[in-house]
C-alpha atoms as a PDB file:
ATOM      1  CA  UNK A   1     -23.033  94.013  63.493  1.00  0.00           C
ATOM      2  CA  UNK A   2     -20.076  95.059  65.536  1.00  0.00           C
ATOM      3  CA  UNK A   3     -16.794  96.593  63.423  1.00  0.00           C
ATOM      4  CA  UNK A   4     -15.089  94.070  61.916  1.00  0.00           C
ATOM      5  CA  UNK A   5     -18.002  91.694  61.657  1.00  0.00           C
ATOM      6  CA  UNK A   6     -19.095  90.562  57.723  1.00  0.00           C
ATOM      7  CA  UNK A   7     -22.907  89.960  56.922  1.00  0.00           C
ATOM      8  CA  UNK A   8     -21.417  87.266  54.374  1.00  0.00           C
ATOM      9  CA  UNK A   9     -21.885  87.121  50.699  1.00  0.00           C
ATOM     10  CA  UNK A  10     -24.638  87.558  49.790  1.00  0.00           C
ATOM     11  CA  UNK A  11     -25.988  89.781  52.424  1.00  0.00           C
ATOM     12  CA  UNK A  12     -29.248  89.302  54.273  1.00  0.00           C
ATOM     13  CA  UNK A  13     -30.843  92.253  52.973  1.00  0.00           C
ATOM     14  CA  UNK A  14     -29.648  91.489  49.002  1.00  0.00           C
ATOM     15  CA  UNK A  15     -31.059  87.722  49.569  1.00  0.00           C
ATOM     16  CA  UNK A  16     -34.562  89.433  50.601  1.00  0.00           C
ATOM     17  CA  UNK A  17     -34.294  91.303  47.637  1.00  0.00           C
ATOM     18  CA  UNK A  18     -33.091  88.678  45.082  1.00  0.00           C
ATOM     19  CA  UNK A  19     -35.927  86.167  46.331  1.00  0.00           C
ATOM     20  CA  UNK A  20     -38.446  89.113  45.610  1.00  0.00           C
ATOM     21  CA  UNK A  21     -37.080  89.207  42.197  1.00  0.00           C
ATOM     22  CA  UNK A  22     -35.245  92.683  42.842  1.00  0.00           C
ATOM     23  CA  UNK A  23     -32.009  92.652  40.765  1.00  0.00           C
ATOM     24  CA  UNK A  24     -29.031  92.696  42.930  1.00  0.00           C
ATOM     25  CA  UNK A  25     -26.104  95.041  42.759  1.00  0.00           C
ATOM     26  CA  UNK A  26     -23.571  93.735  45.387  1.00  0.00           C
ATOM     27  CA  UNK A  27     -19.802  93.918  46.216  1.00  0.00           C
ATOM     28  CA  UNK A  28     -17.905  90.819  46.801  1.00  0.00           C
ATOM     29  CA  UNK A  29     -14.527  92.383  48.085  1.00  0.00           C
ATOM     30  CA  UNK A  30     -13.670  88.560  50.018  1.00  0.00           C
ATOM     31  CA  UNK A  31     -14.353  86.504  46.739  1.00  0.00           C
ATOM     32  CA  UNK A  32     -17.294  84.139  48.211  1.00  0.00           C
ATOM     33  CA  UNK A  33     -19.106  84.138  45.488  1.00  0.00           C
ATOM     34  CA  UNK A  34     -19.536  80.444  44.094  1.00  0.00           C
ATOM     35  CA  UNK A  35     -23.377  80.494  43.479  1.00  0.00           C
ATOM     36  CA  UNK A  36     -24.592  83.159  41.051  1.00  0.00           C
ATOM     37  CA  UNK A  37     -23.490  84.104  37.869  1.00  0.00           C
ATOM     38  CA  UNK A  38     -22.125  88.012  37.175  1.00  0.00           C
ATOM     39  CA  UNK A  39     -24.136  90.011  34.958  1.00  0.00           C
ATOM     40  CA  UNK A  40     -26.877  87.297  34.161  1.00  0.00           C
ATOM     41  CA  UNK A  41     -28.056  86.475  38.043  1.00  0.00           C
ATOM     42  CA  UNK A  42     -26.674  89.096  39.925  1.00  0.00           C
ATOM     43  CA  UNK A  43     -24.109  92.355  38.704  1.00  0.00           C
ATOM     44  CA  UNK A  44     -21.065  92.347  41.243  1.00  0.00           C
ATOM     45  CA  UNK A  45     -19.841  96.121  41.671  1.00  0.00           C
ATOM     46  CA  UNK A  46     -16.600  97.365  42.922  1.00  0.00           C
ATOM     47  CA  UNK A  47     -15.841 100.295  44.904  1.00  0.00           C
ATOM     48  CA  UNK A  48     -15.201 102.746  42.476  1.00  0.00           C
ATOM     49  CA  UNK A  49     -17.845 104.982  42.246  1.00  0.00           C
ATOM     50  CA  UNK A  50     -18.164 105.966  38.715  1.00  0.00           C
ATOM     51  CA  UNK A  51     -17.851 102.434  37.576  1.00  0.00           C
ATOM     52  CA  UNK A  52     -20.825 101.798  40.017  1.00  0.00           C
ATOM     53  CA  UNK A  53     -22.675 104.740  38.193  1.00  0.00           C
ATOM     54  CA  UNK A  54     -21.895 103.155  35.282  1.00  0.00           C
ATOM     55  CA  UNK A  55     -23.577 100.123  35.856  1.00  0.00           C
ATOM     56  CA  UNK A  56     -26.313 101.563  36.876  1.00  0.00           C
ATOM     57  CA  UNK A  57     -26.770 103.711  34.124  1.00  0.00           C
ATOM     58  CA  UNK A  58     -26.163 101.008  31.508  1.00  0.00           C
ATOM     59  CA  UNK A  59     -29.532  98.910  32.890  1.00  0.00           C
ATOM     60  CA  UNK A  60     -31.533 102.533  33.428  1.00  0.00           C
ATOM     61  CA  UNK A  61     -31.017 102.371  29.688  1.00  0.00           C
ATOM     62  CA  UNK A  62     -31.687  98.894  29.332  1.00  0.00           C
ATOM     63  CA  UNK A  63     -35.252  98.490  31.205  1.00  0.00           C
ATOM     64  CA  UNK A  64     -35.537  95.287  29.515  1.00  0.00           C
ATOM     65  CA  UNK A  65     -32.570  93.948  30.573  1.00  0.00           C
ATOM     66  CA  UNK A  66     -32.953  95.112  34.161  1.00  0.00           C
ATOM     67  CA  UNK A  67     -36.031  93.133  34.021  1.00  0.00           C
ATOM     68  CA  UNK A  68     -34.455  89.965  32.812  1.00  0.00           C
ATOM     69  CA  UNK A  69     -31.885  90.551  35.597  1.00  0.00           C
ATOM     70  CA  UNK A  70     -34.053  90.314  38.814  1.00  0.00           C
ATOM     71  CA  UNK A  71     -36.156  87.513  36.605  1.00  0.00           C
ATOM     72  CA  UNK A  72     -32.153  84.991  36.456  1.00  0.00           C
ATOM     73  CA  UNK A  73     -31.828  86.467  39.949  1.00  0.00           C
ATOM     74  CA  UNK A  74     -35.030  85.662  41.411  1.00  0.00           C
ATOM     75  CA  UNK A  75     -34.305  82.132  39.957  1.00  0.00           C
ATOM     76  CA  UNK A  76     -31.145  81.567  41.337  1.00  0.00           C
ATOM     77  CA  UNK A  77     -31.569  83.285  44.748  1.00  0.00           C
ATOM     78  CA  UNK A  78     -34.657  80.422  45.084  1.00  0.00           C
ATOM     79  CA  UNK A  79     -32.378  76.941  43.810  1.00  0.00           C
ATOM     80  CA  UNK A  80     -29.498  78.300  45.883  1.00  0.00           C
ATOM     81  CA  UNK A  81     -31.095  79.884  48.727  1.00  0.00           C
ATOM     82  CA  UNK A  82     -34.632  78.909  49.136  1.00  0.00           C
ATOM     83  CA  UNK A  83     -36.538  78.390  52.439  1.00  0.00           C
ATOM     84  CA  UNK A  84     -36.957  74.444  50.865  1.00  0.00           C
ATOM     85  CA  UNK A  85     -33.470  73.975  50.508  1.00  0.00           C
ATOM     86  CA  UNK A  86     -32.475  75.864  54.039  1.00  0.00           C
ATOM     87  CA  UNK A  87     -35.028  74.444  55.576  1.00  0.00           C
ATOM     88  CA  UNK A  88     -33.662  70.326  54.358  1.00  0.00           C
ATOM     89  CA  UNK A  89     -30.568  71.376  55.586  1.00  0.00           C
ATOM     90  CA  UNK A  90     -31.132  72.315  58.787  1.00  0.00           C
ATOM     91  CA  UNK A  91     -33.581  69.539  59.453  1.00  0.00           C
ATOM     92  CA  UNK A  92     -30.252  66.713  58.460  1.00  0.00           C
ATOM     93  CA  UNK A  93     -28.229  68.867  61.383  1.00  0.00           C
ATOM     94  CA  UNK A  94     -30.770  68.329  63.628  1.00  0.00           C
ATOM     95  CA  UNK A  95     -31.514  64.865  62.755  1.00  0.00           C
ATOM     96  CA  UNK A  96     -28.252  63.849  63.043  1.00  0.00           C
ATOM     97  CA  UNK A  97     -27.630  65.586  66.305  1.00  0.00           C
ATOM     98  CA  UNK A  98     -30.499  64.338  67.545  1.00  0.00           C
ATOM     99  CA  UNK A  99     -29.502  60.486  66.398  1.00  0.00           C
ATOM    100  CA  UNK A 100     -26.034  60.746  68.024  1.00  0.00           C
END
């Protein structure tokens, strides 16, 4: 991306993760999240660092958790952000385009 550019919310690279079932530690500075629940599908960080290490450290301690994290994520990232769902949408665009 050039500077000033966004990759959006989530990112590409977290929604590659999150389908995999990798638990997601993101930022959401702009506010656009309206899909996935904080701390049960995904954990949305801020900027300051130790707060960020503090996150982190909570779920190193909390294995199980971590795992039950990625599990909600993995979930969510699918009914939200699926290749069936993306997939129906972009097939009504085209249909409809295609109609007019």
């Amino acid at each position: 991306l050039f500077p000033g550019a966004f990759d959006g919310f989530p990112t590409g690279a977290s929604i590659e993760a999150g389908l995999c079932g990798v638990p997601v530690f993101c930022t959401d500075i702009l506010n656009q999240n309206i899909a996935f629940k904080d701390g049960e599908e995904i954990v949305i960080i801020n900027r300051d660092v130790e707060e960020i290490c503090d996150r982190i450290s909570h779920y190193r301690l909390h294995y199980d958790e971590l795992i039950e994290l990625g599990r909600r994520g993995r979930q969510a990232f699918h009914r939200e952000l699926g290749l069936t769902l993306q997939m129906k949408k972009r097939f009504e665009i085209l249909d409809a385009l295609l109609l007019a």
